[in-house]
PDB file of N, CA and C in Angstrom:
ATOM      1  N   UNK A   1       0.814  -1.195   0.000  1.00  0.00           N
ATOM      2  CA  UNK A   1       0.000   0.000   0.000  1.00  0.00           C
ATOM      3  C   UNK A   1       0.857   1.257   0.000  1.00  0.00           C
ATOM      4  N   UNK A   2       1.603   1.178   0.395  1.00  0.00           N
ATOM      5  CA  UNK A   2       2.655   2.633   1.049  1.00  0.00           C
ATOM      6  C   UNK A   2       3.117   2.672  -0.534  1.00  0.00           C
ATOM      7  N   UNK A   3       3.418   1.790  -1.240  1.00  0.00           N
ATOM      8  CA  UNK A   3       4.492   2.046  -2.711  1.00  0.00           C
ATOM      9  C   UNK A   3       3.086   2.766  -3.692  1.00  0.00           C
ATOM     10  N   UNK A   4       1.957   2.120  -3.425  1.00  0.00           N
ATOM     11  CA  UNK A   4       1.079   3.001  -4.403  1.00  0.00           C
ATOM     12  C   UNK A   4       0.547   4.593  -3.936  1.00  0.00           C
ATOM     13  N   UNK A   5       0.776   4.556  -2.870  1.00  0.00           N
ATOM     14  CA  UNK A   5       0.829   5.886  -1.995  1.00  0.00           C
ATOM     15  C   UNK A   5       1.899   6.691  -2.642  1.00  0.00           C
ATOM     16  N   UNK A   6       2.943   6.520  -2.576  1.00  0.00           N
ATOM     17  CA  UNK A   6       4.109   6.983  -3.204  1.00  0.00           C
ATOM     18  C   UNK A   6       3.792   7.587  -4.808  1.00  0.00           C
ATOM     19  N   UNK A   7       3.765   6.545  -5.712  1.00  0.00           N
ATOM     20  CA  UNK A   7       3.277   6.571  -6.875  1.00  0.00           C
ATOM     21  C   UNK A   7       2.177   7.680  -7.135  1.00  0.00           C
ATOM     22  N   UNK A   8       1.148   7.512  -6.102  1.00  0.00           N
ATOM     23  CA  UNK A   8       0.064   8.077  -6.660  1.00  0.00           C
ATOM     24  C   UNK A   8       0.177   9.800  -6.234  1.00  0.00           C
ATOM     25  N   UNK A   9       1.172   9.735  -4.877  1.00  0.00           N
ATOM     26  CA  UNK A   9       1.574  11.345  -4.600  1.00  0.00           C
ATOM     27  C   UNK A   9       2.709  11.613  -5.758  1.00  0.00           C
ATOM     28  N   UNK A  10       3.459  10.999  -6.681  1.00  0.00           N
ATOM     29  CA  UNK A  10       4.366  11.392  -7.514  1.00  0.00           C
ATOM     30  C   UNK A  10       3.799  11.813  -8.718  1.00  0.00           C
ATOM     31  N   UNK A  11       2.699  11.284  -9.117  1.00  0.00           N
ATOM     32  CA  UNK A  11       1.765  11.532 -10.388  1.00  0.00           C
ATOM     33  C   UNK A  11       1.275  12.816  -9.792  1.00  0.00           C
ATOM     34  N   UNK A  12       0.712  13.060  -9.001  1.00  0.00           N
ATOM     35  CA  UNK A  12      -0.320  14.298  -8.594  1.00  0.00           C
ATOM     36  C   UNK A  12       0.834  15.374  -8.480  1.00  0.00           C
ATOM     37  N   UNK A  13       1.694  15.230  -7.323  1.00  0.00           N
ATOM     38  CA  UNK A  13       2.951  16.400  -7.520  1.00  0.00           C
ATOM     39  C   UNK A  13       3.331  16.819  -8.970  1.00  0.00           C
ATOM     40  N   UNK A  14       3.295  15.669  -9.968  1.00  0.00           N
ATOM     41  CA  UNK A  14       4.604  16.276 -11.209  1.00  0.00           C
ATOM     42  C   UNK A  14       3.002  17.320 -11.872  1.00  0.00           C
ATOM     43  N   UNK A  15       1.363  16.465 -12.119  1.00  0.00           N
ATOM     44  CA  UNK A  15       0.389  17.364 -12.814  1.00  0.00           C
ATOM     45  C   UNK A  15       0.273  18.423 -12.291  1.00  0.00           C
ATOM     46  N   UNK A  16       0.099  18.816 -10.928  1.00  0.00           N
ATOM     47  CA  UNK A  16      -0.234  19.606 -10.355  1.00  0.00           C
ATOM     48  C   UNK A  16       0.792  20.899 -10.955  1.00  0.00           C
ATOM     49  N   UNK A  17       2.315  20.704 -10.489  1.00  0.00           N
ATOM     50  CA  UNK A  17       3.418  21.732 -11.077  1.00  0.00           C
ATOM     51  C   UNK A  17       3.185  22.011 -12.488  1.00  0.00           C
ATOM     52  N   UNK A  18       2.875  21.299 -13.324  1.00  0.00           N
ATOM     53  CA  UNK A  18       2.590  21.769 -14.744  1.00  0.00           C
ATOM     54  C   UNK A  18       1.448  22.133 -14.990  1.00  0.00           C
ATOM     55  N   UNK A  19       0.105  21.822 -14.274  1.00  0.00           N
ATOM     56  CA  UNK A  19      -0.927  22.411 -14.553  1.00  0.00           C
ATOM     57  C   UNK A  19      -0.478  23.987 -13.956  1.00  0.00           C
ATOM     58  N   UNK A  20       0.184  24.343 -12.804  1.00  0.00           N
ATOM     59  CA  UNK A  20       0.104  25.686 -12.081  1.00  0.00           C
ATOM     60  C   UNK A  20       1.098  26.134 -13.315  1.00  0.00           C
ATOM     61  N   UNK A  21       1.974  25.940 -13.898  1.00  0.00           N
ATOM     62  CA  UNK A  21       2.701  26.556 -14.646  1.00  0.00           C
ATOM     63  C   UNK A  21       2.509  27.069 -15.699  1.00  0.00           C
ATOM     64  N   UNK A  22       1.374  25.996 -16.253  1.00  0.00           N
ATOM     65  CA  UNK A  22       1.073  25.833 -17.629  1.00  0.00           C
ATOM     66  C   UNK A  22      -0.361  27.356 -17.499  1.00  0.00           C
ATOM     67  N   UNK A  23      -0.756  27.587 -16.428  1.00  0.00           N
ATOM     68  CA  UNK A  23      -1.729  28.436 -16.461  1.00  0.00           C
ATOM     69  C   UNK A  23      -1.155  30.194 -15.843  1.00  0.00           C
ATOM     70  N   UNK A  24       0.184  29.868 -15.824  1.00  0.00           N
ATOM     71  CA  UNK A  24       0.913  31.345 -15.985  1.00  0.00           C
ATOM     72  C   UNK A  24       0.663  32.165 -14.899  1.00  0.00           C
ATOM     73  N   UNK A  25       0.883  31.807 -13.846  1.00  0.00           N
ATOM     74  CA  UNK A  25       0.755  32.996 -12.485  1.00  0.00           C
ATOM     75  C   UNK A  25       1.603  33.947 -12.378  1.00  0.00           C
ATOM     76  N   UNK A  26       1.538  34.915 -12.193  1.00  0.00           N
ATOM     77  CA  UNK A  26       1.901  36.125 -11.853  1.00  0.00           C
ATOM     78  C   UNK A  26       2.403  36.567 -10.297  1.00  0.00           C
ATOM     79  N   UNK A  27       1.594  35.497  -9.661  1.00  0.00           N
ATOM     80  CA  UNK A  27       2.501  35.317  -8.203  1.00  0.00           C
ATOM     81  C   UNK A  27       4.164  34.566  -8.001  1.00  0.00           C
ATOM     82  N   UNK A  28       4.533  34.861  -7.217  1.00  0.00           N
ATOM     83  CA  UNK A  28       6.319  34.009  -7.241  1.00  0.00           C
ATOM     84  C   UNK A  28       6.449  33.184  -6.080  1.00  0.00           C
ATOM     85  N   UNK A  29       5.756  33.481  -5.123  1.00  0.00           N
ATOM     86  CA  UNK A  29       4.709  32.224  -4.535  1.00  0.00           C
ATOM     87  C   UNK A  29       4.505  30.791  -5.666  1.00  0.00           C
ATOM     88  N   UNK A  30       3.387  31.239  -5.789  1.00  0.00           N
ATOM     89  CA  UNK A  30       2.938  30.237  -6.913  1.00  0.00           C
ATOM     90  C   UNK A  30       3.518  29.323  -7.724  1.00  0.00           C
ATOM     91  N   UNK A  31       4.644  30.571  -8.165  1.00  0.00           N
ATOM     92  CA  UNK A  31       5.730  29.712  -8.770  1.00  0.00           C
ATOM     93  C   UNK A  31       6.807  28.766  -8.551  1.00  0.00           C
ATOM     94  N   UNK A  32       7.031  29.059  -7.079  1.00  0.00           N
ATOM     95  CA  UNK A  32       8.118  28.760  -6.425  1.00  0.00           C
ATOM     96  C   UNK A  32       6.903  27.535  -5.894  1.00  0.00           C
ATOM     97  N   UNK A  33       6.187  27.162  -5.658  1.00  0.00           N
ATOM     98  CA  UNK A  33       5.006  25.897  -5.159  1.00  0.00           C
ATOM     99  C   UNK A  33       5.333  24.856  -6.389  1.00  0.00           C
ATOM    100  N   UNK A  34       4.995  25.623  -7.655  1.00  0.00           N
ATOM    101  CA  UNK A  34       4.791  24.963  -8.491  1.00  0.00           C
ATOM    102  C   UNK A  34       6.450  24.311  -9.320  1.00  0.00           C
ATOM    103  N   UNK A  35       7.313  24.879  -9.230  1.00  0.00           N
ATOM    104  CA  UNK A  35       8.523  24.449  -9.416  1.00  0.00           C
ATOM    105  C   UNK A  35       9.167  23.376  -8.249  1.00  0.00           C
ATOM    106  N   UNK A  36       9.047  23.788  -6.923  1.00  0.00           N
ATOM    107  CA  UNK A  36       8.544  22.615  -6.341  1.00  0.00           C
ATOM    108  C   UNK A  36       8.301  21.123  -6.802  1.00  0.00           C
ATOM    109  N   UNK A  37       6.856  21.461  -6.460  1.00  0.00           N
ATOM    110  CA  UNK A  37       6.104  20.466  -7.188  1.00  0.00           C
ATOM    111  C   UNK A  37       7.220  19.488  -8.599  1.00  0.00           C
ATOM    112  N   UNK A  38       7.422  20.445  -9.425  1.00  0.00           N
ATOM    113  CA  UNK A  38       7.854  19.672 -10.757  1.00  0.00           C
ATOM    114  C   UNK A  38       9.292  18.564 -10.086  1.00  0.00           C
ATOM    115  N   UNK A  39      10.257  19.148  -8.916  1.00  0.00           N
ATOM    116  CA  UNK A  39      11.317  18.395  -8.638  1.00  0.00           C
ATOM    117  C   UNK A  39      11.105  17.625  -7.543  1.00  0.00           C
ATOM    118  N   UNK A  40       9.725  17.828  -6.714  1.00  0.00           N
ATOM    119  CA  UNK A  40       9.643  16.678  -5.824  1.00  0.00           C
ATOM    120  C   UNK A  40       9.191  15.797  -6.345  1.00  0.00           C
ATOM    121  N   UNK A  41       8.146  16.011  -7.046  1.00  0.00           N
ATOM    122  CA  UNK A  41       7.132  14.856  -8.122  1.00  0.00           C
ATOM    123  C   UNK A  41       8.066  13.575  -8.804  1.00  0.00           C
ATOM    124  N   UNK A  42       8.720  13.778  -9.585  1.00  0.00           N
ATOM    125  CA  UNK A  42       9.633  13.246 -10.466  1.00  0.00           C
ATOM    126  C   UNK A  42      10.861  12.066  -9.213  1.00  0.00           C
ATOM    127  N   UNK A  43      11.439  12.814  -8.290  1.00  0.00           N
ATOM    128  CA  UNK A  43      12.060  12.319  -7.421  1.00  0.00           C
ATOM    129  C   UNK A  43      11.459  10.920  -6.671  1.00  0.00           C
ATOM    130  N   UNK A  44      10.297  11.248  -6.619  1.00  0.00           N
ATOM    131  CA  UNK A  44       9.063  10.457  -6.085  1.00  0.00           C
ATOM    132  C   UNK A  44       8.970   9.298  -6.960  1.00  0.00           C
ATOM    133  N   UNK A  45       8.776   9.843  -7.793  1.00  0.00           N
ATOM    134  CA  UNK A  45       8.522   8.264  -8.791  1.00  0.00           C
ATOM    135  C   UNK A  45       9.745   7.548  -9.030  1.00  0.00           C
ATOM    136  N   UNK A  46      11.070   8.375  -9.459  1.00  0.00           N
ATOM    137  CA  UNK A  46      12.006   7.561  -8.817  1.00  0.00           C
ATOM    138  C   UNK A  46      11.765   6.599  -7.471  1.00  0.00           C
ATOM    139  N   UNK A  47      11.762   7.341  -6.529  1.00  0.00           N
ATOM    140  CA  UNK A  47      11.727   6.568  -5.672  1.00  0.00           C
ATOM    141  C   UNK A  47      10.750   5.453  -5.525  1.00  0.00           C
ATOM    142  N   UNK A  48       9.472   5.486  -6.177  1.00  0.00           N
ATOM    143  CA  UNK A  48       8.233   4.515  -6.615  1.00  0.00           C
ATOM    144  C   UNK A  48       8.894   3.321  -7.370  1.00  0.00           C
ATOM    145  N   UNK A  49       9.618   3.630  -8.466  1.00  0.00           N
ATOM    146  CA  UNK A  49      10.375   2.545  -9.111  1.00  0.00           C
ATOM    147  C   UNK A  49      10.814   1.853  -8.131  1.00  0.00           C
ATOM    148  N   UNK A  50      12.071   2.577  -7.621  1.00  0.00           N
ATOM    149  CA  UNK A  50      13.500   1.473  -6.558  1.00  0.00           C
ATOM    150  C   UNK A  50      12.825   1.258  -5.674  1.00  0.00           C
ATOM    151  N   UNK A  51      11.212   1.287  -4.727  1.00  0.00           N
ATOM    152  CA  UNK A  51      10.518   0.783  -3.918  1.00  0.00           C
ATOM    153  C   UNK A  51      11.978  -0.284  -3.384  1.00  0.00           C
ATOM    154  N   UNK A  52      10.888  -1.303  -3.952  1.00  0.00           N
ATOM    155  CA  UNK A  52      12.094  -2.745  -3.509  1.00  0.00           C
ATOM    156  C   UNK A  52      13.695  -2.379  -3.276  1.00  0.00           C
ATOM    157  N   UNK A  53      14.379  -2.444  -3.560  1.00  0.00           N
ATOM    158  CA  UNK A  53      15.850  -1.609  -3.386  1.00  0.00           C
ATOM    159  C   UNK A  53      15.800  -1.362  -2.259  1.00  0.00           C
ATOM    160  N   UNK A  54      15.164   0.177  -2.296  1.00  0.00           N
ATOM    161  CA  UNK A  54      15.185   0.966  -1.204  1.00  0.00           C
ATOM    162  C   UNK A  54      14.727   0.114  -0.015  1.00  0.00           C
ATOM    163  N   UNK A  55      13.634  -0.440   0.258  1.00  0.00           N
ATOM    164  CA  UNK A  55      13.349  -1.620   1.670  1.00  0.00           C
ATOM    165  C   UNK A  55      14.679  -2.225   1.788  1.00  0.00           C
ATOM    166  N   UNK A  56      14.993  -3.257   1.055  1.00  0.00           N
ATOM    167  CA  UNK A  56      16.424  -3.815   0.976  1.00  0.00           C
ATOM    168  C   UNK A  56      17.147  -3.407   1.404  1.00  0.00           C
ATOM    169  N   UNK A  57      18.033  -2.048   1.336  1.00  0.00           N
ATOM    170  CA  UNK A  57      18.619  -0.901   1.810  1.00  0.00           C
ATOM    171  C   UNK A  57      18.543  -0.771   2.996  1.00  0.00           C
ATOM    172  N   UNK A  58      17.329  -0.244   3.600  1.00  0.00           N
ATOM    173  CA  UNK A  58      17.094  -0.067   4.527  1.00  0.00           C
ATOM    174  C   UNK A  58      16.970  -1.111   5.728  1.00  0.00           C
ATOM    175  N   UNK A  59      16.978  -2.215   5.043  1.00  0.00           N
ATOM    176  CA  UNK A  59      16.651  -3.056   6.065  1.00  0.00           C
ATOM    177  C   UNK A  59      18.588  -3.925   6.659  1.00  0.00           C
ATOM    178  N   UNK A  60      19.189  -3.437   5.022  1.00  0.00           N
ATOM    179  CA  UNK A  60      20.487  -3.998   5.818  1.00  0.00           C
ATOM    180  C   UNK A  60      21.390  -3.236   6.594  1.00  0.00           C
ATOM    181  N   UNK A  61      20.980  -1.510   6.459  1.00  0.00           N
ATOM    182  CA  UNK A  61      21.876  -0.874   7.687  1.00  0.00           C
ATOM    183  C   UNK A  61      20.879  -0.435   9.038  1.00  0.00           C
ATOM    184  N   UNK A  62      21.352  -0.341  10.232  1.00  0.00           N
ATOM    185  CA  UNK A  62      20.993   0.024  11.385  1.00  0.00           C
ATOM    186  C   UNK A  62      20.349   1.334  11.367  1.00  0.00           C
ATOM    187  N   UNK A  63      19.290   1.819  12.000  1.00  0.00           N
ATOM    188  CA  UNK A  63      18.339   3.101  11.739  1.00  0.00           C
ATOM    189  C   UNK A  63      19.785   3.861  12.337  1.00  0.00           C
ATOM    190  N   UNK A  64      20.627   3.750  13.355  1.00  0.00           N
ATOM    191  CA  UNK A  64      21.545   4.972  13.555  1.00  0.00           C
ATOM    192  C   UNK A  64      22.410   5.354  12.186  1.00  0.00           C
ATOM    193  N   UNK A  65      22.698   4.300  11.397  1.00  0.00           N
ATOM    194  CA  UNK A  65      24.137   4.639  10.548  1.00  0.00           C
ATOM    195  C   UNK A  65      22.944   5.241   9.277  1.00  0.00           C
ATOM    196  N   UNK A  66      21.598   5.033   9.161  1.00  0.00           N
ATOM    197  CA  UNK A  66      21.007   5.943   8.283  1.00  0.00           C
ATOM    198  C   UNK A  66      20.651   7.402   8.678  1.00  0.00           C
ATOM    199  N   UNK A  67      20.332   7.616   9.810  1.00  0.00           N
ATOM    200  CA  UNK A  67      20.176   8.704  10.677  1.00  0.00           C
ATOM    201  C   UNK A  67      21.583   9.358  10.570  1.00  0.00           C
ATOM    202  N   UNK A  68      22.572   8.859  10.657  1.00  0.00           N
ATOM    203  CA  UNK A  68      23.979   9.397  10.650  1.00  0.00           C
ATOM    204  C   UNK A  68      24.208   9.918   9.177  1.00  0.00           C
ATOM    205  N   UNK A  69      23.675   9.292   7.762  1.00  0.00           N
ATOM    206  CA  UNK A  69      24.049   9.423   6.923  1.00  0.00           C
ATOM    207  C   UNK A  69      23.491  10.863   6.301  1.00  0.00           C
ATOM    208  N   UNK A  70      21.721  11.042   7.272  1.00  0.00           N
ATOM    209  CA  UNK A  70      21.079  11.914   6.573  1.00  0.00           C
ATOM    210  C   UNK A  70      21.308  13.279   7.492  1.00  0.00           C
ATOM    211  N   UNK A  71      21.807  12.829   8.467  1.00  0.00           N
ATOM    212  CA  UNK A  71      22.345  14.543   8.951  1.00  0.00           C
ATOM    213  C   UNK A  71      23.357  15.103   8.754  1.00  0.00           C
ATOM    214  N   UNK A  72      24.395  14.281   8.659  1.00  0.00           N
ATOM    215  CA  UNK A  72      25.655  14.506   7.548  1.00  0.00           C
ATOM    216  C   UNK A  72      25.308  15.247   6.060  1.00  0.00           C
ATOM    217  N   UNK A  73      24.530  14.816   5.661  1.00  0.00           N
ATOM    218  CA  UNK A  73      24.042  14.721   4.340  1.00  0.00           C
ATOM    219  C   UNK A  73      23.386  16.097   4.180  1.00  0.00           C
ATOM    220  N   UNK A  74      22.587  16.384   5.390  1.00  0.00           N
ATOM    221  CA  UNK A  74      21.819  17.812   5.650  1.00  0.00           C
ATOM    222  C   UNK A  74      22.401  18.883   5.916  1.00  0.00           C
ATOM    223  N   UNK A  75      23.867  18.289   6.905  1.00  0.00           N
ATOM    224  CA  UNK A  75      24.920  19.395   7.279  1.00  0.00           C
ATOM    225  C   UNK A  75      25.577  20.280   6.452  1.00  0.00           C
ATOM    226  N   UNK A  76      26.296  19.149   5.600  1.00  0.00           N
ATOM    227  CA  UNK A  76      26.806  19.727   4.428  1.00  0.00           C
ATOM    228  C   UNK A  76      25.797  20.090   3.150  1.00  0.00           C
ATOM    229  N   UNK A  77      24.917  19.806   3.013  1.00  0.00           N
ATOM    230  CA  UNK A  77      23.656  20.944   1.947  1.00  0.00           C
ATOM    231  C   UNK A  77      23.800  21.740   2.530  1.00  0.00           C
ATOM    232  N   UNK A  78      23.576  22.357   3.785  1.00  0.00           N
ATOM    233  CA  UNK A  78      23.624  23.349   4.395  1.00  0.00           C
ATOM    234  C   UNK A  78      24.466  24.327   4.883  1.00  0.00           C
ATOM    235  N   UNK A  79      25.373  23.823   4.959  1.00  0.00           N
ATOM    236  CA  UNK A  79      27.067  24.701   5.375  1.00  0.00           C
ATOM    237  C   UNK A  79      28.055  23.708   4.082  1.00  0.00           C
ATOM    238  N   UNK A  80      28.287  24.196   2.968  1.00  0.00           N
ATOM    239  CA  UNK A  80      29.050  23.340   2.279  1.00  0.00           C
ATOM    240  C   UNK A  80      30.219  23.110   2.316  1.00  0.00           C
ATOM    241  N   UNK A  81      31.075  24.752   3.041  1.00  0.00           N
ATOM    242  CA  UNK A  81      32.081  24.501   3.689  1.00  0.00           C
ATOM    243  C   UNK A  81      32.318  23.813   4.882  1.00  0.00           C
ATOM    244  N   UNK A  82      31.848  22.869   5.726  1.00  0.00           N
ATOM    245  CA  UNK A  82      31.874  21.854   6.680  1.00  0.00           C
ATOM    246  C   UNK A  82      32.086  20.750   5.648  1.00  0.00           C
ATOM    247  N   UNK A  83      32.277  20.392   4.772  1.00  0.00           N
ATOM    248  CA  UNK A  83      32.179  19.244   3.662  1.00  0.00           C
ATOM    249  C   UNK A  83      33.994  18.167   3.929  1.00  0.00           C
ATOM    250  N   UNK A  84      34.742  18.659   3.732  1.00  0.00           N
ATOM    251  CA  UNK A  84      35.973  18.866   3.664  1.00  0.00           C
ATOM    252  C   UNK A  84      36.157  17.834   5.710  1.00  0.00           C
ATOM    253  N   UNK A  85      35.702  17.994   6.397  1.00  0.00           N
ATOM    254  CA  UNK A  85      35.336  17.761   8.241  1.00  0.00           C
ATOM    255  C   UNK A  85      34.243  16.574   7.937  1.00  0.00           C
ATOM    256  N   UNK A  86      33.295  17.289   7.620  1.00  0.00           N
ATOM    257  CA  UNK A  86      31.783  15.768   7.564  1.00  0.00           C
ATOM    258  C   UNK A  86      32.003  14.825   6.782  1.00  0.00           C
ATOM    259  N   UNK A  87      32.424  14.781   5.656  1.00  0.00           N
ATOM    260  CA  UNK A  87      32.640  13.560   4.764  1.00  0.00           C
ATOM    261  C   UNK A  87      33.603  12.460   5.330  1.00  0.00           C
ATOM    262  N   UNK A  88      34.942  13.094   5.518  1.00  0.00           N
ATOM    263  CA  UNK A  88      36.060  11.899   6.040  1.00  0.00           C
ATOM    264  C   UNK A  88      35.185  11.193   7.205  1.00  0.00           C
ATOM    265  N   UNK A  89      34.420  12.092   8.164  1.00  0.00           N
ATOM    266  CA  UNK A  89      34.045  11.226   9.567  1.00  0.00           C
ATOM    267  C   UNK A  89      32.973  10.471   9.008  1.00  0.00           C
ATOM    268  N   UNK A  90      32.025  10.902   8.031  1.00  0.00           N
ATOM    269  CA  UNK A  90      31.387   9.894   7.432  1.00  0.00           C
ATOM    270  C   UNK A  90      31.607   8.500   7.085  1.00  0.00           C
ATOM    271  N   UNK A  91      32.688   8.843   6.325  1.00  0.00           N
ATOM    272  CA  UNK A  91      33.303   7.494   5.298  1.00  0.00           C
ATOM    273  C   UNK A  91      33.761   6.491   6.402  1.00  0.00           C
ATOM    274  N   UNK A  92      34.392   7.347   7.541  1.00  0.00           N
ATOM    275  CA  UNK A  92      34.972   6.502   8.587  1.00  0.00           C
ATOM    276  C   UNK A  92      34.153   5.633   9.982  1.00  0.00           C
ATOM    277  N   UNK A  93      32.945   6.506   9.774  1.00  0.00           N
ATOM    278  CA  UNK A  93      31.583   5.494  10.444  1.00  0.00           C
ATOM    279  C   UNK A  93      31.325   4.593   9.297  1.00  0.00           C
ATOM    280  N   UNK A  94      31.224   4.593   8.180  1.00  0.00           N
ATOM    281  CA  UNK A  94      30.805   3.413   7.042  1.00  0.00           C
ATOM    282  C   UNK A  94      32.093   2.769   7.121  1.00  0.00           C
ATOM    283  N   UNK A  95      33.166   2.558   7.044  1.00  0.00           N
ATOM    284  CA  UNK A  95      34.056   1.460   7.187  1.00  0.00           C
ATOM    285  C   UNK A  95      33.897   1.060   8.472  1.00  0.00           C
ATOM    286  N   UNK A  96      33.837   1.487   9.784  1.00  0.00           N
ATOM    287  CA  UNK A  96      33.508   0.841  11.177  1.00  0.00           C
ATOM    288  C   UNK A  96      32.761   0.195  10.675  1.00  0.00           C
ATOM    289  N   UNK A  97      31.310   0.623  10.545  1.00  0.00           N
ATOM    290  CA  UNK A  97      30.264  -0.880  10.277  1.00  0.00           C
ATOM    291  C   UNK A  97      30.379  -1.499   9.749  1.00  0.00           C
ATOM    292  N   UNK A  98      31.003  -1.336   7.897  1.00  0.00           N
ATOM    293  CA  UNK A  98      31.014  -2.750   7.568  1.00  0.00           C
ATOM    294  C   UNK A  98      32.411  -3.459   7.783  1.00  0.00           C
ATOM    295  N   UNK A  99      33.118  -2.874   8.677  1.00  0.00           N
ATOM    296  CA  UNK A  99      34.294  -3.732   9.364  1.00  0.00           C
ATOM    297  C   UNK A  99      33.515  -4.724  10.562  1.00  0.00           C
ATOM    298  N   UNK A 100      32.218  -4.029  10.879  1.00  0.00           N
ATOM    299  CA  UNK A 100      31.703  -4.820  11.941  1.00  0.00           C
ATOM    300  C   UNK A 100      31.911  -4.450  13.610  1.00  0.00           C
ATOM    301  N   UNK A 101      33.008  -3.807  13.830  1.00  0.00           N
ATOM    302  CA  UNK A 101      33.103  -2.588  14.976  1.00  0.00           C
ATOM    303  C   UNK A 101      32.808  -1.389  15.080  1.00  0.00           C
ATOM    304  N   UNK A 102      30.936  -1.303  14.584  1.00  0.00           N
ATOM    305  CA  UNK A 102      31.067  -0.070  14.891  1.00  0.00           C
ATOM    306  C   UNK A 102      29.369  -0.703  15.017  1.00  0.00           C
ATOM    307  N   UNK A 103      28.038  -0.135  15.988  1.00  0.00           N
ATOM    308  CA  UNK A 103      26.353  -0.721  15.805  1.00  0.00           C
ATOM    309  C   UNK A 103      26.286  -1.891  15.652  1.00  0.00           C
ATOM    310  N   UNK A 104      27.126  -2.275  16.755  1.00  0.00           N
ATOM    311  CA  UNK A 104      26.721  -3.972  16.897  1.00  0.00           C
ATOM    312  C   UNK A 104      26.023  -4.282  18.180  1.00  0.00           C
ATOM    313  N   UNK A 105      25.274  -5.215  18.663  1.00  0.00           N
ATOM    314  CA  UNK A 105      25.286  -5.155  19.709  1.00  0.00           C
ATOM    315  C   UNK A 105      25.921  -5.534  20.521  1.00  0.00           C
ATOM    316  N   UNK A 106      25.709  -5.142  21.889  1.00  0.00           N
ATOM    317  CA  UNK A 106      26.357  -5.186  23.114  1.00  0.00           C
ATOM    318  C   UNK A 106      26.050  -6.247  23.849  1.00  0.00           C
ATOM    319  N   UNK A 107      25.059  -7.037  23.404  1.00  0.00           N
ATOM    320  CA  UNK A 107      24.584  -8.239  24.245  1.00  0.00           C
ATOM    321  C   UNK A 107      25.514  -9.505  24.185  1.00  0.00           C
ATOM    322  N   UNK A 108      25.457 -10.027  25.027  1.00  0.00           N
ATOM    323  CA  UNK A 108      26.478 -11.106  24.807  1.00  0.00           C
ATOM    324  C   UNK A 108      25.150 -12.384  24.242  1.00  0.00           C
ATOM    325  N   UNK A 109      26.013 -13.156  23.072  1.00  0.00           N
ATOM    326  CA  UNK A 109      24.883 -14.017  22.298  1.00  0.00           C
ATOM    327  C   UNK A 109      24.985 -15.726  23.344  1.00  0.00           C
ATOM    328  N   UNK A 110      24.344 -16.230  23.778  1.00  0.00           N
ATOM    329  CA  UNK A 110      24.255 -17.528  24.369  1.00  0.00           C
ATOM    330  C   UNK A 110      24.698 -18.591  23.385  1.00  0.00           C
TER     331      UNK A 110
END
């Protein structure tokens, strides 16, 4: 259900931006909604395709090292000069995990 959810908000986002465009507003509001619209829409259905993938993905790293990936990820969109600092410590939490010393657990296994 969630993948046709996806799909069906990616179809409506991409018409919606071209219907608002296609009818010529004069607001920059409007425009800026509707341009929007045209690059979330499209992204979406990407993401509708790789559905499967993406579960896959998600299901083989730990919610911290994705959480880690997307604030990193947010940091540097956002301050691009931090890029150069966030990336190396990045790369170097992704070799911990898949070295296996790094979001493992702590429990001892019986």
């Amino acid at each position: 259900m969630q993948r046709y959810f996806l799909g069906i908000l990616a179809l409506l986002l991409t018409t919606t931006g071209l219907l608002w465009l296609w009818n010529g507003t004069n607001n920059e509001l409007e425009n800026a909604i509707a341009a929007a619209c045209l690059k979330v829409g499209p992204v979406l259905g990407a993401l509708w395709l790789a559905f499967p993938q993406v579960l896959q993905l998600v299901r083989r790293f730990p919610p911290t090292l994705i959480v880690a990936i997307v604030v990193s990820s947010g940091f540097v969109i956002v301050r691009p000069k931090s890029a150069p600092f966030v990336v190396p410590v990045l790369f170097a939490i992704l070799g911990l995990h898949y070295l296996g010393l790094l979001f493992k657990s702590t429990a001892k296994k019986r």
